[in-house]
PDB file of N, CA and C in Angstrom:
ATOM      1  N   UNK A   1     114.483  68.076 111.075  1.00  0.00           N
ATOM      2  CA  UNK A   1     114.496  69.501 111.306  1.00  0.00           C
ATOM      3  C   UNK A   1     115.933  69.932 111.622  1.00  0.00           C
ATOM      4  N   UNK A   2     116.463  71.145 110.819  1.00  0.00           N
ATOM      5  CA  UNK A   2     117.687  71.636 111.120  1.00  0.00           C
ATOM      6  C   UNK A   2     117.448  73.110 111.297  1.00  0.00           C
ATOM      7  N   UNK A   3     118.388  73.793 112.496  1.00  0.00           N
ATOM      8  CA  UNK A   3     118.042  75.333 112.591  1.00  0.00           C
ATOM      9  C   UNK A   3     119.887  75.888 112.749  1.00  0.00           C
ATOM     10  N   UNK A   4     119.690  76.952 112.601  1.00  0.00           N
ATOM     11  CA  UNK A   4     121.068  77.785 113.138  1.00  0.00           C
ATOM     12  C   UNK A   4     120.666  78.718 113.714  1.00  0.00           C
ATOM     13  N   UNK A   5     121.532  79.536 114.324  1.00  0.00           N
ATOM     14  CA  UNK A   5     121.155  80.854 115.085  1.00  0.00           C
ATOM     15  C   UNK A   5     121.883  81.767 113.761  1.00  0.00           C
ATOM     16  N   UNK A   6     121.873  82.916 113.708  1.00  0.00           N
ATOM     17  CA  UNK A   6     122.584  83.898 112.563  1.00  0.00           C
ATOM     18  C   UNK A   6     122.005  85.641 113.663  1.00  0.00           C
ATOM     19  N   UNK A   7     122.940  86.416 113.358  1.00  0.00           N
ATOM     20  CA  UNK A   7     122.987  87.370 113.513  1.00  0.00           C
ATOM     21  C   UNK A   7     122.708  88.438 112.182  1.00  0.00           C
ATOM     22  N   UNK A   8     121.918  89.474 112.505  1.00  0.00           N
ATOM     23  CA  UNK A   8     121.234  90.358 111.155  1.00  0.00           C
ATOM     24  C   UNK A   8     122.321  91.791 111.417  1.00  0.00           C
ATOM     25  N   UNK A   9     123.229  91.343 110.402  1.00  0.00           N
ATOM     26  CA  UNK A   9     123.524  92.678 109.887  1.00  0.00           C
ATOM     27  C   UNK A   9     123.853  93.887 108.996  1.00  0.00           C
ATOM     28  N   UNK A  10     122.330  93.559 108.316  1.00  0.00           N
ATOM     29  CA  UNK A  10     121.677  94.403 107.265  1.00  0.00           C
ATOM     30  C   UNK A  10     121.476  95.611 108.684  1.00  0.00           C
ATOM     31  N   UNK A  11     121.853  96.844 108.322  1.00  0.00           N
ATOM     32  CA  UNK A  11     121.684  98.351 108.887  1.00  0.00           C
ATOM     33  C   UNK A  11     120.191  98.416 109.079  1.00  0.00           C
ATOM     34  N   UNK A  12     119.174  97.980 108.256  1.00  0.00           N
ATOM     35  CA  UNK A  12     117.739  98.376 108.117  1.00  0.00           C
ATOM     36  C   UNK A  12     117.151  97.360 108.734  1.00  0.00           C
ATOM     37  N   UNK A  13     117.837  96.225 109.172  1.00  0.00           N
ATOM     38  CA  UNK A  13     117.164  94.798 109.502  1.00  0.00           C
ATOM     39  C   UNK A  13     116.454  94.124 108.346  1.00  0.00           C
ATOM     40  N   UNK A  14     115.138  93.806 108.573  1.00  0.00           N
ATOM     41  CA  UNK A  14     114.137  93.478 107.930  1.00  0.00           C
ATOM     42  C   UNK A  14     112.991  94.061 107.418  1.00  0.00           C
ATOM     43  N   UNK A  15     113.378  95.020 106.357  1.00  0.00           N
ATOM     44  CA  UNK A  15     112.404  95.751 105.917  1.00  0.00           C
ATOM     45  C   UNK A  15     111.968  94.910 104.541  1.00  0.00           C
ATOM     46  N   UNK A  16     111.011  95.637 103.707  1.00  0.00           N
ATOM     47  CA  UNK A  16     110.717  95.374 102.882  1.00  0.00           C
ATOM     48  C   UNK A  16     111.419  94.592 101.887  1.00  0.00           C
ATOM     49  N   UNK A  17     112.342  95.429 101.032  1.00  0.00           N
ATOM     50  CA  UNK A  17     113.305  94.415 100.042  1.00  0.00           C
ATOM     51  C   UNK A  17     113.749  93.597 100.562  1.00  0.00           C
ATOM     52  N   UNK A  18     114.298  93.341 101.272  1.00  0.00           N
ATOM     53  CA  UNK A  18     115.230  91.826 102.452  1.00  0.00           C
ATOM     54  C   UNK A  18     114.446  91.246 102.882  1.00  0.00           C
ATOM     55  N   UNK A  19     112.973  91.786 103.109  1.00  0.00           N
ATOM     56  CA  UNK A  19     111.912  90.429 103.481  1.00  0.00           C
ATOM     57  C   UNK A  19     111.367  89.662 101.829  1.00  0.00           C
ATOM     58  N   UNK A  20     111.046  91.080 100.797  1.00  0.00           N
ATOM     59  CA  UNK A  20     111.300  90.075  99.648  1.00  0.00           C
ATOM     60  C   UNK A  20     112.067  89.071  99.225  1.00  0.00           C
ATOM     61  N   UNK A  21     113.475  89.567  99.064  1.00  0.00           N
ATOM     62  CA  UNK A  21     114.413  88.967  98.827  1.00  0.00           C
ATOM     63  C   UNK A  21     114.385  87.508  99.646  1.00  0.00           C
ATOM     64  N   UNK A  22     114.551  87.496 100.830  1.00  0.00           N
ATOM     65  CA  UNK A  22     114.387  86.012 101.331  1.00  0.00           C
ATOM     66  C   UNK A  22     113.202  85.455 101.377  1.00  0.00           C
ATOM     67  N   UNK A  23     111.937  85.767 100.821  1.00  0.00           N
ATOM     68  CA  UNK A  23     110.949  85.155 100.407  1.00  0.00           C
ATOM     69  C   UNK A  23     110.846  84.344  99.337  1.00  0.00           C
ATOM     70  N   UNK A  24     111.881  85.559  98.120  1.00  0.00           N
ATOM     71  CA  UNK A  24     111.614  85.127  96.719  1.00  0.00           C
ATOM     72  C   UNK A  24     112.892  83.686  96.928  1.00  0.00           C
ATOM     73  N   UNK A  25     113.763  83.613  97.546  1.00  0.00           N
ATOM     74  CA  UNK A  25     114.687  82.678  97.679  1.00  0.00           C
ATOM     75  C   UNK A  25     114.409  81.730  97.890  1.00  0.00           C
ATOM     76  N   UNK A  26     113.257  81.681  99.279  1.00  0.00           N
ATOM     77  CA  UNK A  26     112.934  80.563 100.014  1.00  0.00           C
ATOM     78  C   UNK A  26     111.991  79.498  99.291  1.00  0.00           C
ATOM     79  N   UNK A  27     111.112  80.268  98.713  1.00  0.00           N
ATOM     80  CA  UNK A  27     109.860  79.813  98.518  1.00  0.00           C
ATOM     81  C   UNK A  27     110.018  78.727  97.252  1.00  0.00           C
ATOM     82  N   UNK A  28     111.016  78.538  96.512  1.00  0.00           N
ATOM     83  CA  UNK A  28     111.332  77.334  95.603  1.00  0.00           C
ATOM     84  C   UNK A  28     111.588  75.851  96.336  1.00  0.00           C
ATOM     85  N   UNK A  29     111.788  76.722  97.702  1.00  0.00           N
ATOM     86  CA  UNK A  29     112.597  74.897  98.588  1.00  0.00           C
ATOM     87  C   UNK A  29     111.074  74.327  99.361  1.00  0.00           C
ATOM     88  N   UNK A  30     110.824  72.738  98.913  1.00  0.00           N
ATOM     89  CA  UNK A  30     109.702  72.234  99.666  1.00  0.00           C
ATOM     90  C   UNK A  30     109.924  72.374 101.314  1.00  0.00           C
ATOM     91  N   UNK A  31     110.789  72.454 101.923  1.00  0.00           N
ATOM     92  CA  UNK A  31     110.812  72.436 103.030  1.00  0.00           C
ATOM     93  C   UNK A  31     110.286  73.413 103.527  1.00  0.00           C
ATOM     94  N   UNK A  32     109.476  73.814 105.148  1.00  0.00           N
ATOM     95  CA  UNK A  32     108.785  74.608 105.730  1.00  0.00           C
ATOM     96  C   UNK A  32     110.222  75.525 105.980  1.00  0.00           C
ATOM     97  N   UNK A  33     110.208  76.953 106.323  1.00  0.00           N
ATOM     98  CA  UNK A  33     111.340  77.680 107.080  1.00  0.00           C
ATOM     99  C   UNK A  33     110.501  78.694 107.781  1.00  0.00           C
ATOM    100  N   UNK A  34     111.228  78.558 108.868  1.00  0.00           N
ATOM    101  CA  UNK A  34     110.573  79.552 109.808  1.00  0.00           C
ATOM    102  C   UNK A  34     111.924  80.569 110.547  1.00  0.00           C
ATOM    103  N   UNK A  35     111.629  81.382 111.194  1.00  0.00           N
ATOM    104  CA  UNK A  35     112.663  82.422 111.781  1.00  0.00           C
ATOM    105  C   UNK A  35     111.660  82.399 113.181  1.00  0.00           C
ATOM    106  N   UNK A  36     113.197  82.112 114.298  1.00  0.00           N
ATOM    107  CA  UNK A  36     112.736  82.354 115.674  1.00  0.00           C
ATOM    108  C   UNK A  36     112.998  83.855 115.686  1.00  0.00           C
ATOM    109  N   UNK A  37     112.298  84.490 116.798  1.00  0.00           N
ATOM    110  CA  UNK A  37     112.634  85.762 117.002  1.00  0.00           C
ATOM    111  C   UNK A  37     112.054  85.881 118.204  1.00  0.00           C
ATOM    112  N   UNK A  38     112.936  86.701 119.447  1.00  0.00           N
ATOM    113  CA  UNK A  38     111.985  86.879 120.196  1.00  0.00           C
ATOM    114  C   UNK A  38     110.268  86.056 121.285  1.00  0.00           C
ATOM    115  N   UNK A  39     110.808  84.501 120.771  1.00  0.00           N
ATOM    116  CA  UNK A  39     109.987  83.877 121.497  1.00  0.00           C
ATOM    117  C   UNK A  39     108.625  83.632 120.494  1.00  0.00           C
ATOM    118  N   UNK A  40     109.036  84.285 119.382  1.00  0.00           N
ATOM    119  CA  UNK A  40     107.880  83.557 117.977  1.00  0.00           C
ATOM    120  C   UNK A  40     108.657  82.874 116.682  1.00  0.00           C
ATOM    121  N   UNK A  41     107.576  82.885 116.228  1.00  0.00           N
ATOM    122  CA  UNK A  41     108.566  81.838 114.772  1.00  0.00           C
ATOM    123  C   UNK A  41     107.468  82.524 113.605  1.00  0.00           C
ATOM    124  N   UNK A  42     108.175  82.600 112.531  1.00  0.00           N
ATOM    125  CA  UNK A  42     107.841  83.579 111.900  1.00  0.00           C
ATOM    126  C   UNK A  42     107.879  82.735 110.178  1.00  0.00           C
ATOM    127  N   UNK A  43     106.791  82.605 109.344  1.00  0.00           N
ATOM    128  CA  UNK A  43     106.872  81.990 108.310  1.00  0.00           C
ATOM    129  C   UNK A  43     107.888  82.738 107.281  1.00  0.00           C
ATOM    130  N   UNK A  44     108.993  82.277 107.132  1.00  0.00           N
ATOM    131  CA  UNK A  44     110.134  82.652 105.888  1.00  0.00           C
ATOM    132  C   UNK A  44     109.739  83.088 104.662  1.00  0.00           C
ATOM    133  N   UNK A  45     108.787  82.176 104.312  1.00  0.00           N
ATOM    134  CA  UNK A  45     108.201  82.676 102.645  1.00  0.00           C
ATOM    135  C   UNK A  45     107.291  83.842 102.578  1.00  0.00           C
ATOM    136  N   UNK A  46     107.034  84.093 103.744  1.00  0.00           N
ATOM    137  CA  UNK A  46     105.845  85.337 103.758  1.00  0.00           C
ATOM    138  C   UNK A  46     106.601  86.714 104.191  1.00  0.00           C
ATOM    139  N   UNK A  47     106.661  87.780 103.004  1.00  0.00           N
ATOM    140  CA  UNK A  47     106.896  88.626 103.410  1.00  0.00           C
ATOM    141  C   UNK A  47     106.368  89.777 104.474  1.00  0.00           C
ATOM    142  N   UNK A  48     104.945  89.315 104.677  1.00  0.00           N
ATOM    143  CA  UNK A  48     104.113  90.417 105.446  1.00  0.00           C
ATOM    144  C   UNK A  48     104.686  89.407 106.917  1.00  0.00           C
ATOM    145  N   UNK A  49     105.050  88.242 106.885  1.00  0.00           N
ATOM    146  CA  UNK A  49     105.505  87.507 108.329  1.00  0.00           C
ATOM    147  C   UNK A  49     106.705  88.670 108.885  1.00  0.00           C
ATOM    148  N   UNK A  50     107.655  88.303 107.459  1.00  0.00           N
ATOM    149  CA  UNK A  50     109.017  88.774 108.057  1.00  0.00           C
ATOM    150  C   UNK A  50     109.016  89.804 108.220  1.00  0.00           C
ATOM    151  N   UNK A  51     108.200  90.552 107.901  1.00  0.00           N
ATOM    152  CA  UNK A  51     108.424  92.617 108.301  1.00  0.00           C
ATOM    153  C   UNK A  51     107.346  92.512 109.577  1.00  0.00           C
ATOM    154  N   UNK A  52     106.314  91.973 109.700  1.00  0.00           N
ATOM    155  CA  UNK A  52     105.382  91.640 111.175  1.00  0.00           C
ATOM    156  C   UNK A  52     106.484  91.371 112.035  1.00  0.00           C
ATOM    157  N   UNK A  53     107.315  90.800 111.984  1.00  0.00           N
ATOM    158  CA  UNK A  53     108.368  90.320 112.556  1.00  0.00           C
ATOM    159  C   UNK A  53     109.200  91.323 113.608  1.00  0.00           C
ATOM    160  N   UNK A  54     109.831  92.444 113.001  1.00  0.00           N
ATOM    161  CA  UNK A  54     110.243  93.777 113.293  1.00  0.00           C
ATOM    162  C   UNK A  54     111.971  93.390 114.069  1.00  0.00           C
ATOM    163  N   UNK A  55     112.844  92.927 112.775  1.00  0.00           N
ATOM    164  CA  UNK A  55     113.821  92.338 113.140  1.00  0.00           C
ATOM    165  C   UNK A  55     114.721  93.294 112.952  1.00  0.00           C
ATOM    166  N   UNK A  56     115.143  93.950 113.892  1.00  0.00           N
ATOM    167  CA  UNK A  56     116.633  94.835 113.524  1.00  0.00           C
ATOM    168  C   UNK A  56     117.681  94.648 113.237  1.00  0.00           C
ATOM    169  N   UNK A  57     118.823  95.538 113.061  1.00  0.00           N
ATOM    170  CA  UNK A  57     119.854  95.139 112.894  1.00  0.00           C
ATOM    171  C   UNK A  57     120.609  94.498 113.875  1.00  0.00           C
ATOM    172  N   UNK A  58     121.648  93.830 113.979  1.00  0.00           N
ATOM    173  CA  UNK A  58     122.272  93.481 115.640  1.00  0.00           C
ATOM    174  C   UNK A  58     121.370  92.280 116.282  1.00  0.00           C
ATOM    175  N   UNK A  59     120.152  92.050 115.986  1.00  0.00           N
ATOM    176  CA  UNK A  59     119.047  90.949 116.292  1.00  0.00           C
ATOM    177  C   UNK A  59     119.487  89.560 115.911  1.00  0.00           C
ATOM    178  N   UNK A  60     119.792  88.857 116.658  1.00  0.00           N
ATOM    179  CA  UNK A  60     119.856  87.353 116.437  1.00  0.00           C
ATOM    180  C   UNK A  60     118.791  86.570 116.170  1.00  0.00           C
ATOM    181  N   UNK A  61     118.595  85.485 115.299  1.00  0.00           N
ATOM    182  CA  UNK A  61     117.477  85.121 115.065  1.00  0.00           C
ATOM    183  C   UNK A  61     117.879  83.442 114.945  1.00  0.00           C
ATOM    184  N   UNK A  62     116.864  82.814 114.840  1.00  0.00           N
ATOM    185  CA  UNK A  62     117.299  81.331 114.681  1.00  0.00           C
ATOM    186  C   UNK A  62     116.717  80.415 113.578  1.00  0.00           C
ATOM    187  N   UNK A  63     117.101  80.232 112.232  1.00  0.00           N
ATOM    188  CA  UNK A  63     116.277  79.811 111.219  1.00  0.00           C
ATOM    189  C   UNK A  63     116.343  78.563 111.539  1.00  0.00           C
ATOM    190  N   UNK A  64     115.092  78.416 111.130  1.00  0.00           N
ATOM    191  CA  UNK A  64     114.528  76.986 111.284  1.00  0.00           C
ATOM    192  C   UNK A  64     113.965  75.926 109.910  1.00  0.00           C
ATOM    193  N   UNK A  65     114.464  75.202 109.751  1.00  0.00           N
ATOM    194  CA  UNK A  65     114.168  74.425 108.360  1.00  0.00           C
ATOM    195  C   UNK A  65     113.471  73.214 108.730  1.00  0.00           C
ATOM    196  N   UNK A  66     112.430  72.397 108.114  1.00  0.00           N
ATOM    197  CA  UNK A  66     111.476  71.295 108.241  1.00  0.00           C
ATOM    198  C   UNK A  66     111.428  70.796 106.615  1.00  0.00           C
ATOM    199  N   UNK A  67     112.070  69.648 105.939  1.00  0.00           N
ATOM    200  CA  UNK A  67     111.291  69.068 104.922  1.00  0.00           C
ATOM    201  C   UNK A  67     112.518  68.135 104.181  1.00  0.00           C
ATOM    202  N   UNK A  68     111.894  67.714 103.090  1.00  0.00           N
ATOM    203  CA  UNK A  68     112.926  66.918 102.257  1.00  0.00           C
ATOM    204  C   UNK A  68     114.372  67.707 102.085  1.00  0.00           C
ATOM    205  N   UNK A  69     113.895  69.346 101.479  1.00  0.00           N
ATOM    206  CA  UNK A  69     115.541  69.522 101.049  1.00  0.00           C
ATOM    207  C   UNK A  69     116.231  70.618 102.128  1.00  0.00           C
ATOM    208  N   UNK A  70     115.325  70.509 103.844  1.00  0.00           N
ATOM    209  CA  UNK A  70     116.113  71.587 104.564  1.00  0.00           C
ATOM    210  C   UNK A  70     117.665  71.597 104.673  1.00  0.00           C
ATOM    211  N   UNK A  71     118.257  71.020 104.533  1.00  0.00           N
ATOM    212  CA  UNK A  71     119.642  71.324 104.326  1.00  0.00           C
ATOM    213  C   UNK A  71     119.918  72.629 103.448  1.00  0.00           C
ATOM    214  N   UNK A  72     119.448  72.384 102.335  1.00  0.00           N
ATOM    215  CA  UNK A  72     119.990  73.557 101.484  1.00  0.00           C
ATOM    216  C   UNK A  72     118.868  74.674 101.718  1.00  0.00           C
ATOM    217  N   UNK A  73     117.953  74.709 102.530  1.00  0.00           N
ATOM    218  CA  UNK A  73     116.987  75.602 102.452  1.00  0.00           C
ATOM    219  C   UNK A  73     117.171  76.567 104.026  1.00  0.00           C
ATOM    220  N   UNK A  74     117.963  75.798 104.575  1.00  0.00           N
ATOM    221  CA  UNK A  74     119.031  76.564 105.798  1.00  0.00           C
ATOM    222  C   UNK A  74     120.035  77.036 105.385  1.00  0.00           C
ATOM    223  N   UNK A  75     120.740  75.874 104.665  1.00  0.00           N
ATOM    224  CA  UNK A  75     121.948  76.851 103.942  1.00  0.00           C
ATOM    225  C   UNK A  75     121.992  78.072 103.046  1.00  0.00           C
ATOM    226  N   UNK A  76     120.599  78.104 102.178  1.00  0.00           N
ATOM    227  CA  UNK A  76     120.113  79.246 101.491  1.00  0.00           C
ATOM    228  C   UNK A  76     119.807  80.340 102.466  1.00  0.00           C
ATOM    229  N   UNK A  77     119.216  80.108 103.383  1.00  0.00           N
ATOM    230  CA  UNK A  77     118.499  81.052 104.745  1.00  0.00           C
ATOM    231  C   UNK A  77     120.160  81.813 105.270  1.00  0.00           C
ATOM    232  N   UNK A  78     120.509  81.114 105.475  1.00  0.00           N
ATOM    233  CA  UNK A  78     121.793  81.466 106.624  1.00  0.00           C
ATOM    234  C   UNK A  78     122.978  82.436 105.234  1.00  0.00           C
ATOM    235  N   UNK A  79     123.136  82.136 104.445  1.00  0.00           N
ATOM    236  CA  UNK A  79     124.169  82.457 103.277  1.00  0.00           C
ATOM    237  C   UNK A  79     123.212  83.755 103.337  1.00  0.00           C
ATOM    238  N   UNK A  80     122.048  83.768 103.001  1.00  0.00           N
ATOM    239  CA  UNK A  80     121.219  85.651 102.788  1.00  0.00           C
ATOM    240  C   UNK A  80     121.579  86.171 103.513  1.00  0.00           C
ATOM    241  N   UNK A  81     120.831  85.681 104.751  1.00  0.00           N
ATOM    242  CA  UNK A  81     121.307  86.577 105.938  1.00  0.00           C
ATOM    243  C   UNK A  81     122.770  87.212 106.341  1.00  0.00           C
ATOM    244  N   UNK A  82     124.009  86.504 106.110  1.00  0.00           N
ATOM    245  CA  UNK A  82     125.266  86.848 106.383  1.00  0.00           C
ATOM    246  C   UNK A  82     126.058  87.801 105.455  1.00  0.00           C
ATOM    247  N   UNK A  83     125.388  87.401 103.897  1.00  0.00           N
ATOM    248  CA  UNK A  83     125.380  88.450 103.196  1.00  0.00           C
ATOM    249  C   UNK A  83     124.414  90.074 103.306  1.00  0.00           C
ATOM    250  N   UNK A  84     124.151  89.593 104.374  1.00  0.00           N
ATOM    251  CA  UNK A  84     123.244  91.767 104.464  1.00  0.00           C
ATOM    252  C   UNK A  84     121.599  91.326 103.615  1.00  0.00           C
ATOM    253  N   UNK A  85     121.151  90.477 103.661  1.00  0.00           N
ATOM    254  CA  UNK A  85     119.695  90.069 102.952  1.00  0.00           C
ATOM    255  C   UNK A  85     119.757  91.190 101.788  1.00  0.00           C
ATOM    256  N   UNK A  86     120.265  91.071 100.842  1.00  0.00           N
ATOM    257  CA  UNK A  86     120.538  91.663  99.543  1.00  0.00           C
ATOM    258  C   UNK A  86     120.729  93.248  99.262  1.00  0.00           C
ATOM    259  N   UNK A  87     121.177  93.540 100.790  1.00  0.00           N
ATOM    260  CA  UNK A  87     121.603  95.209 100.550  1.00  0.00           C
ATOM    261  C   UNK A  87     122.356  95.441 100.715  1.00  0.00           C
TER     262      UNK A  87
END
């Protein structure tokens, strides 16, 4: 298991397209990913997770990776996020 902390600063946080967007990303890597938030953990590939979620902008979060290829499936996680989750 590998995690990072990352800071969200997409203006909108985690709305809709940016919860797509890191869904449609994630969901090719066998490894589990989850997002801490707030004292929950939140399934990565599920977009109805990540908007349940209610992650703002300025919100630190802590991705969490579990499986054969989490390396790159953190490194995929963390690279979205720093880029603005595709907005």
């Amino acid at each position: 298991m590998v995690s990072q902390k990352v800071k969200v600063i997409n203006e909108q946080g985690m709305h809709m397209r940016p919860a797509s967007v890191m869904s449609q990303t994630l969901t090719p890597f066998e490894s589990s990913v989850k997002i801490g938030f707030n004292g929950n953990e939140y399934d990565a590939k599920s977009v109805m997770m990540l908007m349940a979620a209610c992650i703002k902008c300025g919100s630190e979060i802590e991705i969490i990776a579990d499986g054969a290829d989490e390396e790159d499936a953190l490194k995929a996680a963390v690279e979205l996020v720093e880029r603005g989750l595709g907005d």
